[in-house]
PDB file of N, CA and C in Angstrom:
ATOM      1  N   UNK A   1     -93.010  -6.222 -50.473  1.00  0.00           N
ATOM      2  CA  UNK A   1     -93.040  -4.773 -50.493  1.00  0.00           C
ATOM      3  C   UNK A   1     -92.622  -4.241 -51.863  1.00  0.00           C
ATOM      4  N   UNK A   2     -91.316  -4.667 -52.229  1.00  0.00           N
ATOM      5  CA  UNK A   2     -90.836  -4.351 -54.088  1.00  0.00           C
ATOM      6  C   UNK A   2     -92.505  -4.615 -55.019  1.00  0.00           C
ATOM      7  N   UNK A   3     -92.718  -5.647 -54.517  1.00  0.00           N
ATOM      8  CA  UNK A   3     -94.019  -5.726 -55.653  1.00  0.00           C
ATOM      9  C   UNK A   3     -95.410  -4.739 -55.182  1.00  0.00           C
ATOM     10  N   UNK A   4     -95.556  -4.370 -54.357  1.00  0.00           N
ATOM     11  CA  UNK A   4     -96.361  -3.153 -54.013  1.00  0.00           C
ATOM     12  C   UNK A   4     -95.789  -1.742 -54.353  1.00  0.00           C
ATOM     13  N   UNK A   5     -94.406  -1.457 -54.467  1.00  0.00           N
ATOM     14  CA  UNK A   5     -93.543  -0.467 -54.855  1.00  0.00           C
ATOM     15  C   UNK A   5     -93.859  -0.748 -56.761  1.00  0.00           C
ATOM     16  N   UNK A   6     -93.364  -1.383 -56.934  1.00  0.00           N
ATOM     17  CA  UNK A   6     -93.879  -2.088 -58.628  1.00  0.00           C
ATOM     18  C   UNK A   6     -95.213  -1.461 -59.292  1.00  0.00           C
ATOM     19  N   UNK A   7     -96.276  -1.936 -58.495  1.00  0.00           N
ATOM     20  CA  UNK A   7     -97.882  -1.639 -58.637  1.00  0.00           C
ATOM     21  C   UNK A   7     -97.775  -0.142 -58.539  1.00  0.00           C
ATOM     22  N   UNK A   8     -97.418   0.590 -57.715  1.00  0.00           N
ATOM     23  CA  UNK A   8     -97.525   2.311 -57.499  1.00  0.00           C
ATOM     24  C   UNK A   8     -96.706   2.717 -58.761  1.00  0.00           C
ATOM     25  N   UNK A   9     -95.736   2.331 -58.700  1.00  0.00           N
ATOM     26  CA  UNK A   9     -95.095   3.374 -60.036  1.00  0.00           C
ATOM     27  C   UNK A   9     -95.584   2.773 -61.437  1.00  0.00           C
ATOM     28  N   UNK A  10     -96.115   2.112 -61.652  1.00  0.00           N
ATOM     29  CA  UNK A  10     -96.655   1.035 -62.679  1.00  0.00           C
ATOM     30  C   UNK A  10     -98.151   2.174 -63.239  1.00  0.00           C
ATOM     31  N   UNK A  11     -98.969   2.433 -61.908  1.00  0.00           N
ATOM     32  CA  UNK A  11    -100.087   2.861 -61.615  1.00  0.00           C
ATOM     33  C   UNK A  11     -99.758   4.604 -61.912  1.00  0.00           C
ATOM     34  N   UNK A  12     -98.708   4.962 -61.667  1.00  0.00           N
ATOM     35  CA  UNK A  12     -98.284   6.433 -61.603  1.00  0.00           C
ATOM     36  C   UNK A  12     -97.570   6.773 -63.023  1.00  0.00           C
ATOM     37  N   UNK A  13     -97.385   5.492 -63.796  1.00  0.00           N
ATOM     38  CA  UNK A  13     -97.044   5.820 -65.144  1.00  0.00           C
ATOM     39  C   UNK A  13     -98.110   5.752 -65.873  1.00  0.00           C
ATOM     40  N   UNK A  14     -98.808   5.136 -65.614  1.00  0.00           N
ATOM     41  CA  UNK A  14    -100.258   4.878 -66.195  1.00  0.00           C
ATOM     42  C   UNK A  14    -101.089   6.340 -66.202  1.00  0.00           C
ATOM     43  N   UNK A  15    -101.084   6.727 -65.263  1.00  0.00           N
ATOM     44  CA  UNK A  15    -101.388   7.944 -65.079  1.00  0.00           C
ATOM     45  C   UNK A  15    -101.283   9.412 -65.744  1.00  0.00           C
ATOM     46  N   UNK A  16     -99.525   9.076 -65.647  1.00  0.00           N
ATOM     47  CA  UNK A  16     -99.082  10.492 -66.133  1.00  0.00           C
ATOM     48  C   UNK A  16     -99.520  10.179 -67.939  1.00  0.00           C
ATOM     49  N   UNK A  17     -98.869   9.011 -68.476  1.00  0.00           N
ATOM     50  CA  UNK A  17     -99.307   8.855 -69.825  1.00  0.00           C
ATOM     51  C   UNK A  17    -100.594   9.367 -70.095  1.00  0.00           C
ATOM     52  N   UNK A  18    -102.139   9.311 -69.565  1.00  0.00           N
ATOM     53  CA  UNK A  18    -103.514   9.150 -69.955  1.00  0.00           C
ATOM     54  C   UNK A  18    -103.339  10.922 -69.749  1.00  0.00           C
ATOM     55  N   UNK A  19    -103.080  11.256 -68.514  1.00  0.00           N
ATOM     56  CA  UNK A  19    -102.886  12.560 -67.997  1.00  0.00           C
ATOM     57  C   UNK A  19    -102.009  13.472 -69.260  1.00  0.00           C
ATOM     58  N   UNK A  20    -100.988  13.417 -69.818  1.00  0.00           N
ATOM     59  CA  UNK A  20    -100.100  13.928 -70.229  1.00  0.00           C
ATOM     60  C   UNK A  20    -101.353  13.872 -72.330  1.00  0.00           C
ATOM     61  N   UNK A  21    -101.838  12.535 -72.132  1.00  0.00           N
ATOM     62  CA  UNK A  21    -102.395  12.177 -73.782  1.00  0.00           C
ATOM     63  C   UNK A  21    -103.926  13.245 -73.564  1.00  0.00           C
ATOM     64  N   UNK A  22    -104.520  13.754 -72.355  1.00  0.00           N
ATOM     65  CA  UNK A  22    -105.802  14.290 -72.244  1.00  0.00           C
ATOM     66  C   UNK A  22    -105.386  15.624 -72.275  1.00  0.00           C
ATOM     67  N   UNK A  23    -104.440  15.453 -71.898  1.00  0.00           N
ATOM     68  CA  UNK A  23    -103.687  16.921 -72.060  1.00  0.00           C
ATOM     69  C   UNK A  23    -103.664  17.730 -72.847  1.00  0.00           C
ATOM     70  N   UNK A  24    -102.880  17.435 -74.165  1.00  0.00           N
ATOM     71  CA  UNK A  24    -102.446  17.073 -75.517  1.00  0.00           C
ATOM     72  C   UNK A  24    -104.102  17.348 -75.887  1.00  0.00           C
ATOM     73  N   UNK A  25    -104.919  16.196 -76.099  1.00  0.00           N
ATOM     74  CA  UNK A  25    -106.408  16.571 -76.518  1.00  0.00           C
ATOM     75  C   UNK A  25    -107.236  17.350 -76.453  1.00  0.00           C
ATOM     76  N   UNK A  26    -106.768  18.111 -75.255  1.00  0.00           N
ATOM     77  CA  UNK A  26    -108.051  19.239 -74.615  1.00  0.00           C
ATOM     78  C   UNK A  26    -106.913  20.886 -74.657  1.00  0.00           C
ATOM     79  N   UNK A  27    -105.986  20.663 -75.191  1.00  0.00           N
ATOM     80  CA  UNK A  27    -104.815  21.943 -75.523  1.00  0.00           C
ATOM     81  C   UNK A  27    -105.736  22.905 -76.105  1.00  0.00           C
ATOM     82  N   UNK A  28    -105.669  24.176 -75.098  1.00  0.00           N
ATOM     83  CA  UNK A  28    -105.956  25.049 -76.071  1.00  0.00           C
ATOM     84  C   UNK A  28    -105.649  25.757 -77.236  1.00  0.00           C
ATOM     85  N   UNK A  29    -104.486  25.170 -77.303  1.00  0.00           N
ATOM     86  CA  UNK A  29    -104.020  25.628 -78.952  1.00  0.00           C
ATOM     87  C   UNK A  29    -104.203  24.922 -79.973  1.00  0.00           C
ATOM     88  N   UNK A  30    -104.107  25.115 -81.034  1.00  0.00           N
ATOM     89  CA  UNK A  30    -104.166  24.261 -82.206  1.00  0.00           C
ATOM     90  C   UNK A  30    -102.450  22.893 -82.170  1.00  0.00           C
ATOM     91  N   UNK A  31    -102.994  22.088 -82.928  1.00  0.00           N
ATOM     92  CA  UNK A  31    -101.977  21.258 -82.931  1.00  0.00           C
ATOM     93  C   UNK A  31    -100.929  21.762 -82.953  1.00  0.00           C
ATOM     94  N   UNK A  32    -100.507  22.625 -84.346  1.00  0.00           N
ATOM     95  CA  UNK A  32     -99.079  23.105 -84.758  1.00  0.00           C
ATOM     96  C   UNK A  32     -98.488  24.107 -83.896  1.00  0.00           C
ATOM     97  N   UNK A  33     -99.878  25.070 -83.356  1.00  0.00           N
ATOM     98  CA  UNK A  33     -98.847  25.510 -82.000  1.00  0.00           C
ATOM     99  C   UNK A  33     -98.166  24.736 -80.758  1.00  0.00           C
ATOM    100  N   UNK A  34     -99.061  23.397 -80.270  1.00  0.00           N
ATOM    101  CA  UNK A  34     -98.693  22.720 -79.439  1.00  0.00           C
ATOM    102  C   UNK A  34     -97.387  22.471 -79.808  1.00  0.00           C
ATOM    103  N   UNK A  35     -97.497  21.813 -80.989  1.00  0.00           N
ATOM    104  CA  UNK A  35     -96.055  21.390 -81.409  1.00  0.00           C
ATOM    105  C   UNK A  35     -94.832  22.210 -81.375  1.00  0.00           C
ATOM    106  N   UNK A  36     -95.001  23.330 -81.630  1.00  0.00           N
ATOM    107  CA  UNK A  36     -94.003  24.551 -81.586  1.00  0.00           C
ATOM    108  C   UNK A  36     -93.979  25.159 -80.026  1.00  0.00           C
ATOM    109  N   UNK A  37     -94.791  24.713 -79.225  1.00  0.00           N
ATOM    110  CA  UNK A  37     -94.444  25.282 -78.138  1.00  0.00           C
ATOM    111  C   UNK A  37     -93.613  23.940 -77.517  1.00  0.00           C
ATOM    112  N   UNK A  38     -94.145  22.907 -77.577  1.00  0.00           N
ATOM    113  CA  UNK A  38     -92.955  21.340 -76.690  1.00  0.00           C
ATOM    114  C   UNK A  38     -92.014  21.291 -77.785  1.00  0.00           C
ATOM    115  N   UNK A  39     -91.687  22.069 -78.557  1.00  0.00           N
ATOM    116  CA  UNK A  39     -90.266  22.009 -79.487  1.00  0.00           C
ATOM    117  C   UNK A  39     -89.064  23.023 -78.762  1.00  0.00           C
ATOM    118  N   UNK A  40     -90.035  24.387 -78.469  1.00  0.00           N
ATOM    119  CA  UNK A  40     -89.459  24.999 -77.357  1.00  0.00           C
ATOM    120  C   UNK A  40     -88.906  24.682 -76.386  1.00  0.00           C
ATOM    121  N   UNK A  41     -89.723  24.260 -75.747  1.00  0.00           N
ATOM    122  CA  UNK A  41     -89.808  24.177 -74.457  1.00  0.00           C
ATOM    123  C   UNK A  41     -88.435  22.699 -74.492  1.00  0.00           C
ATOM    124  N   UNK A  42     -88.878  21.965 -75.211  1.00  0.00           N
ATOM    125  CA  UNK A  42     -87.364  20.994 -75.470  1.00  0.00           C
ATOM    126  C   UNK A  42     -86.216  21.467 -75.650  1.00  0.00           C
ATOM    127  N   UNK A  43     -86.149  22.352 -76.739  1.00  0.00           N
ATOM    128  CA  UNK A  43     -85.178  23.790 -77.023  1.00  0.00           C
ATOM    129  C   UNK A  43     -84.317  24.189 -75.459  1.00  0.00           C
ATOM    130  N   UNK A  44     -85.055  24.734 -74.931  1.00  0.00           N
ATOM    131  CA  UNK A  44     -84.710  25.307 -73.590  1.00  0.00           C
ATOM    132  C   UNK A  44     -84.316  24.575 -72.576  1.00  0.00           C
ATOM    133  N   UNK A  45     -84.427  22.942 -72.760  1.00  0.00           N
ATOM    134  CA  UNK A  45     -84.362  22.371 -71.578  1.00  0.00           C
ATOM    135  C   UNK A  45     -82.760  21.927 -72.127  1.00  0.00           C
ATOM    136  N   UNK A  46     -82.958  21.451 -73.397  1.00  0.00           N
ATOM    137  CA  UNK A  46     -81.616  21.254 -74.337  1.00  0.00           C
ATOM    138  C   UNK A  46     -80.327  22.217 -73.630  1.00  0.00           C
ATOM    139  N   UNK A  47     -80.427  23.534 -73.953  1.00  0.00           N
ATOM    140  CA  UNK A  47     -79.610  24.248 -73.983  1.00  0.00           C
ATOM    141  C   UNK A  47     -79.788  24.513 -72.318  1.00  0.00           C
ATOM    142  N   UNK A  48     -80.381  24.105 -71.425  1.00  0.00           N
ATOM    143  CA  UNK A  48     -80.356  24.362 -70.064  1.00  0.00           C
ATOM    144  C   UNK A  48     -79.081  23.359 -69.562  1.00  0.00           C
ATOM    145  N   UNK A  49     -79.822  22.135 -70.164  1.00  0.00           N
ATOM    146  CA  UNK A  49     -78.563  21.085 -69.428  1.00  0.00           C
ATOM    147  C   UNK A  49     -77.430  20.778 -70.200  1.00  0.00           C
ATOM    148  N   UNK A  50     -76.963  21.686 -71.232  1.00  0.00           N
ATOM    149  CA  UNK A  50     -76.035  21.817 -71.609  1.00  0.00           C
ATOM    150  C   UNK A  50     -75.342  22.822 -71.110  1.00  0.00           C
ATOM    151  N   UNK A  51     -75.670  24.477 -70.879  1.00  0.00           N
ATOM    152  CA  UNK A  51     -75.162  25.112 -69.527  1.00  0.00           C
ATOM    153  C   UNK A  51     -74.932  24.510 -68.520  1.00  0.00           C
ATOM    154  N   UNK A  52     -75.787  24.003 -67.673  1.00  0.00           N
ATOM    155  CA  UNK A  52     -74.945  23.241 -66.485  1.00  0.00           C
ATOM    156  C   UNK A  52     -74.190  22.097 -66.550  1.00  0.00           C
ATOM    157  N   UNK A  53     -73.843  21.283 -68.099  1.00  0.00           N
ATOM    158  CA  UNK A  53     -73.417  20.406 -68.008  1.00  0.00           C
ATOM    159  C   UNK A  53     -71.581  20.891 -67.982  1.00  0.00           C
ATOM    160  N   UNK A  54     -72.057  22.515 -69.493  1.00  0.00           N
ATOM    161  CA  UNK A  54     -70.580  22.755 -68.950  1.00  0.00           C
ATOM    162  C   UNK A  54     -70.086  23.573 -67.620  1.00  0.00           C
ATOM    163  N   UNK A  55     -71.174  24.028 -67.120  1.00  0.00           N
ATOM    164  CA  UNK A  55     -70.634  25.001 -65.698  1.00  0.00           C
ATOM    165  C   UNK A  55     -70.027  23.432 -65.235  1.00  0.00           C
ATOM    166  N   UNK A  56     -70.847  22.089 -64.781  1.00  0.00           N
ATOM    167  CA  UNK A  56     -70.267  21.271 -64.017  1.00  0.00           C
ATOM    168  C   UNK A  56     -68.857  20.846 -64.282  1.00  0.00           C
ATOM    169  N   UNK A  57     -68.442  20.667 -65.662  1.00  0.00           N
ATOM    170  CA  UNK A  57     -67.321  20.527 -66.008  1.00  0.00           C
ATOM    171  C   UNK A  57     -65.945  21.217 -65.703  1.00  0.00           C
ATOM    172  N   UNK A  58     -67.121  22.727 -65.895  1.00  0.00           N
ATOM    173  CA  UNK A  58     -65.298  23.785 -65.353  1.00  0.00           C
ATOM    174  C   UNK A  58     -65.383  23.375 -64.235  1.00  0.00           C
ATOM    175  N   UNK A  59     -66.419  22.837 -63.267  1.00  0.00           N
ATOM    176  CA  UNK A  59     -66.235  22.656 -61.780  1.00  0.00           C
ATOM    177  C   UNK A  59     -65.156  21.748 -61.475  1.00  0.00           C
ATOM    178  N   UNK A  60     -65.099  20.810 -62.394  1.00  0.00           N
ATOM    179  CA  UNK A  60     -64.482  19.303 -62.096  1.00  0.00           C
ATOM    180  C   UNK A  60     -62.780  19.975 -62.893  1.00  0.00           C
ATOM    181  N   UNK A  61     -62.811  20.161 -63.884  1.00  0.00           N
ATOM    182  CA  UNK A  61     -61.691  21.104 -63.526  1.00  0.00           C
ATOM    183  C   UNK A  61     -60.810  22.085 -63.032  1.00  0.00           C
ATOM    184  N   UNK A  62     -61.783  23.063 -62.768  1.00  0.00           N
ATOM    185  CA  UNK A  62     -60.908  23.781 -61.751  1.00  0.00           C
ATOM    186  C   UNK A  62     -60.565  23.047 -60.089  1.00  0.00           C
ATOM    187  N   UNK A  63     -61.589  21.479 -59.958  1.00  0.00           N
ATOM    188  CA  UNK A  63     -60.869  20.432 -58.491  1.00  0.00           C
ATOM    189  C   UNK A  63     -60.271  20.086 -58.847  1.00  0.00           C
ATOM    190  N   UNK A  64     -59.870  19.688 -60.001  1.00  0.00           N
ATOM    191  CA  UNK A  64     -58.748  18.602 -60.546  1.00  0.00           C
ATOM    192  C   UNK A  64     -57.741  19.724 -60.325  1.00  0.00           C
ATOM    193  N   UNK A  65     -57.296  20.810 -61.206  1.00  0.00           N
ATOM    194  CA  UNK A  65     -56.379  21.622 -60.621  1.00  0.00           C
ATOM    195  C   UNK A  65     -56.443  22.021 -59.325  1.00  0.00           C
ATOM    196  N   UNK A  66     -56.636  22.409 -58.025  1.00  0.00           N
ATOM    197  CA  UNK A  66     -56.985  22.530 -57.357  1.00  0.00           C
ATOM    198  C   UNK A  66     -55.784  20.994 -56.369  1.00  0.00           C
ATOM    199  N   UNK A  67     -56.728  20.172 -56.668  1.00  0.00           N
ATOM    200  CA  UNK A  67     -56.042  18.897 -56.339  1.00  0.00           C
ATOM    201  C   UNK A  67     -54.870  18.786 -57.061  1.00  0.00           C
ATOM    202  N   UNK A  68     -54.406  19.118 -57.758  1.00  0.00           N
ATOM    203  CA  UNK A  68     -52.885  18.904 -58.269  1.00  0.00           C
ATOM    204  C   UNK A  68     -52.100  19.889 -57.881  1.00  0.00           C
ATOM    205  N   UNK A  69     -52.429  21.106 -57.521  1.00  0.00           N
ATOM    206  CA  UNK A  69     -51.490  22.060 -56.563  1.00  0.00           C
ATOM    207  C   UNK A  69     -51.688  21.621 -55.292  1.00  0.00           C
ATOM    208  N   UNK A  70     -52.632  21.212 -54.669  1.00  0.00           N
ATOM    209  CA  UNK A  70     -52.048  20.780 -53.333  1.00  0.00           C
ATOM    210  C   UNK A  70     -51.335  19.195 -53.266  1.00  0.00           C
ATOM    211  N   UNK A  71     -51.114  18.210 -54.242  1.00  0.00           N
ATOM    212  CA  UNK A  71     -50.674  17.249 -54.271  1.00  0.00           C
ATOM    213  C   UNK A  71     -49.290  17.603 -54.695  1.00  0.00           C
ATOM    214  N   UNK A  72     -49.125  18.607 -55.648  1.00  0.00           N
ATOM    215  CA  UNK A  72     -47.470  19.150 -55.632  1.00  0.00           C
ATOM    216  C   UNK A  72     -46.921  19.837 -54.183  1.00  0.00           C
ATOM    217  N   UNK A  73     -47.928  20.420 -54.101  1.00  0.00           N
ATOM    218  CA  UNK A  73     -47.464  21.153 -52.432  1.00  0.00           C
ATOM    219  C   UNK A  73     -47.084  20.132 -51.222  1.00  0.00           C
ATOM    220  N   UNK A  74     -47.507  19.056 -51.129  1.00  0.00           N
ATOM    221  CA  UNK A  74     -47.602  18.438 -50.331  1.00  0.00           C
ATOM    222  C   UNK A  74     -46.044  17.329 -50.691  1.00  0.00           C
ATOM    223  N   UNK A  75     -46.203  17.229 -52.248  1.00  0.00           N
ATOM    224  CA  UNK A  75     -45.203  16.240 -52.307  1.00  0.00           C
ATOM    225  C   UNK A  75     -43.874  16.751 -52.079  1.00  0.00           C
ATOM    226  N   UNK A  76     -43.931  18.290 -51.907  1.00  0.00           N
ATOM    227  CA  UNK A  76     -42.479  19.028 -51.845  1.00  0.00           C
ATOM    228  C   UNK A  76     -42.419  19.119 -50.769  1.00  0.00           C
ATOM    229  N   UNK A  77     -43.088  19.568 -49.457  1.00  0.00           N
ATOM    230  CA  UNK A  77     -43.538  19.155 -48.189  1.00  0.00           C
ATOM    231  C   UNK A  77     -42.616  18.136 -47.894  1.00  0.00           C
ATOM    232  N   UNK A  78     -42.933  16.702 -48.154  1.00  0.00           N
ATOM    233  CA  UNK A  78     -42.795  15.641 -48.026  1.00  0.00           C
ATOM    234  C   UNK A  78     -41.264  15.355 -48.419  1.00  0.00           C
ATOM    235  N   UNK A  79     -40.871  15.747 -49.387  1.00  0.00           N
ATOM    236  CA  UNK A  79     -39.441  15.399 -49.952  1.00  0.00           C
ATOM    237  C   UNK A  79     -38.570  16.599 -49.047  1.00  0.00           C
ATOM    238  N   UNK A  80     -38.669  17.378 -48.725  1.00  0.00           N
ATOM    239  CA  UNK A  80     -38.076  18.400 -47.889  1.00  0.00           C
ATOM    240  C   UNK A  80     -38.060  17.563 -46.347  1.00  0.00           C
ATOM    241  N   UNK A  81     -39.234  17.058 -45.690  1.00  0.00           N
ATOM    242  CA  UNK A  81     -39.195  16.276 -44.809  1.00  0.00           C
ATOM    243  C   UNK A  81     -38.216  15.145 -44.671  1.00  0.00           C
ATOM    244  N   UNK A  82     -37.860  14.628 -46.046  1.00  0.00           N
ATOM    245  CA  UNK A  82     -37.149  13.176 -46.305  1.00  0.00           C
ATOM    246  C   UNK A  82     -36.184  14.155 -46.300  1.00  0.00           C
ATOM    247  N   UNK A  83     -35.737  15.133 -46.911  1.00  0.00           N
ATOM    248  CA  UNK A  83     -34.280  15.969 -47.106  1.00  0.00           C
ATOM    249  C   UNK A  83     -33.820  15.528 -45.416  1.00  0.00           C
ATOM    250  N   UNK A  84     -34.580  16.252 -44.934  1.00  0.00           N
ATOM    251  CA  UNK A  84     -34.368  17.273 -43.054  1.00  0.00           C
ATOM    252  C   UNK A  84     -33.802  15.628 -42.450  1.00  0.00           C
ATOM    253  N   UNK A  85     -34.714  14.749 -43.055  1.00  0.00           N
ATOM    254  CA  UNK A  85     -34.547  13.500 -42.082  1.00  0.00           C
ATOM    255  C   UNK A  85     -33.153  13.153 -42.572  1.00  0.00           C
ATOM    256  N   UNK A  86     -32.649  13.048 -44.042  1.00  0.00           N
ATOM    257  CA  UNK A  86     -31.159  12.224 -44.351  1.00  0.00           C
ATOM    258  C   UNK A  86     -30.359  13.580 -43.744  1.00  0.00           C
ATOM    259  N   UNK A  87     -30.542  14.541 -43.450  1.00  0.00           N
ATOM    260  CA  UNK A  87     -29.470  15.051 -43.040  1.00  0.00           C
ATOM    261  C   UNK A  87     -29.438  15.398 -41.623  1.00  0.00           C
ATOM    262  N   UNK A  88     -30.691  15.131 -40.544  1.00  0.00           N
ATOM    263  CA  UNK A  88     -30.351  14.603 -39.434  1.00  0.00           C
ATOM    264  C   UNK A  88     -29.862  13.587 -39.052  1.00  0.00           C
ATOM    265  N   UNK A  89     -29.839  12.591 -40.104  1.00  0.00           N
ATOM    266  CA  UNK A  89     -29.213  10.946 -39.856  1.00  0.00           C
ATOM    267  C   UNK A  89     -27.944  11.170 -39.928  1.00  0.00           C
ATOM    268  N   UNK A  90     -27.090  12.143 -41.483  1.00  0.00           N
ATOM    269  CA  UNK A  90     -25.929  12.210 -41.680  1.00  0.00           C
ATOM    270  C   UNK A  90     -25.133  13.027 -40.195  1.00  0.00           C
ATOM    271  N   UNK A  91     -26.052  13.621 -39.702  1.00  0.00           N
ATOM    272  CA  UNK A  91     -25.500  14.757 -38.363  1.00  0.00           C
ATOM    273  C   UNK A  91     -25.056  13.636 -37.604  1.00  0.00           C
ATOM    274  N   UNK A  92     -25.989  13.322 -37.169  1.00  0.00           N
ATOM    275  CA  UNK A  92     -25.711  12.153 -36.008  1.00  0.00           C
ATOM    276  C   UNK A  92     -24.907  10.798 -36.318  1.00  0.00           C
ATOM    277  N   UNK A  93     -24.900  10.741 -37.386  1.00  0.00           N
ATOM    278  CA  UNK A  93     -23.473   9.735 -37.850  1.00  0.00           C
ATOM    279  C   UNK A  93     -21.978   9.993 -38.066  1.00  0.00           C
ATOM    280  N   UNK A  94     -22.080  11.191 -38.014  1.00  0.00           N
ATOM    281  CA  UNK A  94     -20.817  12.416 -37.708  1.00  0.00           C
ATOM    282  C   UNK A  94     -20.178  12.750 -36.429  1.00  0.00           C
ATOM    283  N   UNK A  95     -21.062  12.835 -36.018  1.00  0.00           N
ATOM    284  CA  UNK A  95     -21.291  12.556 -34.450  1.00  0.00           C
ATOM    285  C   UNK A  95     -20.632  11.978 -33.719  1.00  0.00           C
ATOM    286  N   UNK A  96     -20.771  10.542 -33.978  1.00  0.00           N
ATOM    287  CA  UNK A  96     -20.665   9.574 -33.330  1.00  0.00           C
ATOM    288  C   UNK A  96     -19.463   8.910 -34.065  1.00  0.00           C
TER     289      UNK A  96
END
């Protein structure tokens, strides 16, 4: 099956290349506009996934903070819990 999967995308690159080069040949623009328009159009894709690369980033920082206030919250939680517990132990050793 991999080698029938192989043959299709093999066959579908083949494709887009001849597709993408007839393309290019039969452009209705002159060369130098072609060229100035996929310089663009690179331009734009450039500065596209560089916007979302930094939107993704503030994303991953504002979880990282996010995750470090509730990991402080939790660890004070937790040490308040350990407090409550040594001084129910000390009660009941008083106690007794």
């Amino acid at each position: 099956m991999s080698e029938n999967t192989g043959s299709k995308v093999s066959y579908f690159l083949v494709g887009l290349g001849i597709g993408t080069l007839l393309g290019i040949l039969f452009a209705p623009k002159s060369g130098e506009e072609t060229r100035e328009y996929l310089a663009d159009q690179a331009d734009r894709g450039r500065e596209y996934a560089q916007k979302r690369a930094r939107e993704l980033r503030e994303r991953a920082e504002e979880m990282v903070e996010r995750s470090k206030e509730i990991l402080a919250s939790q660890k004070e939680q937790i040490a308040a819990a350990v407090d409550a517990g040594k001084d129910a132990y000390r009660e009941k050793v008083k106690a007794h």
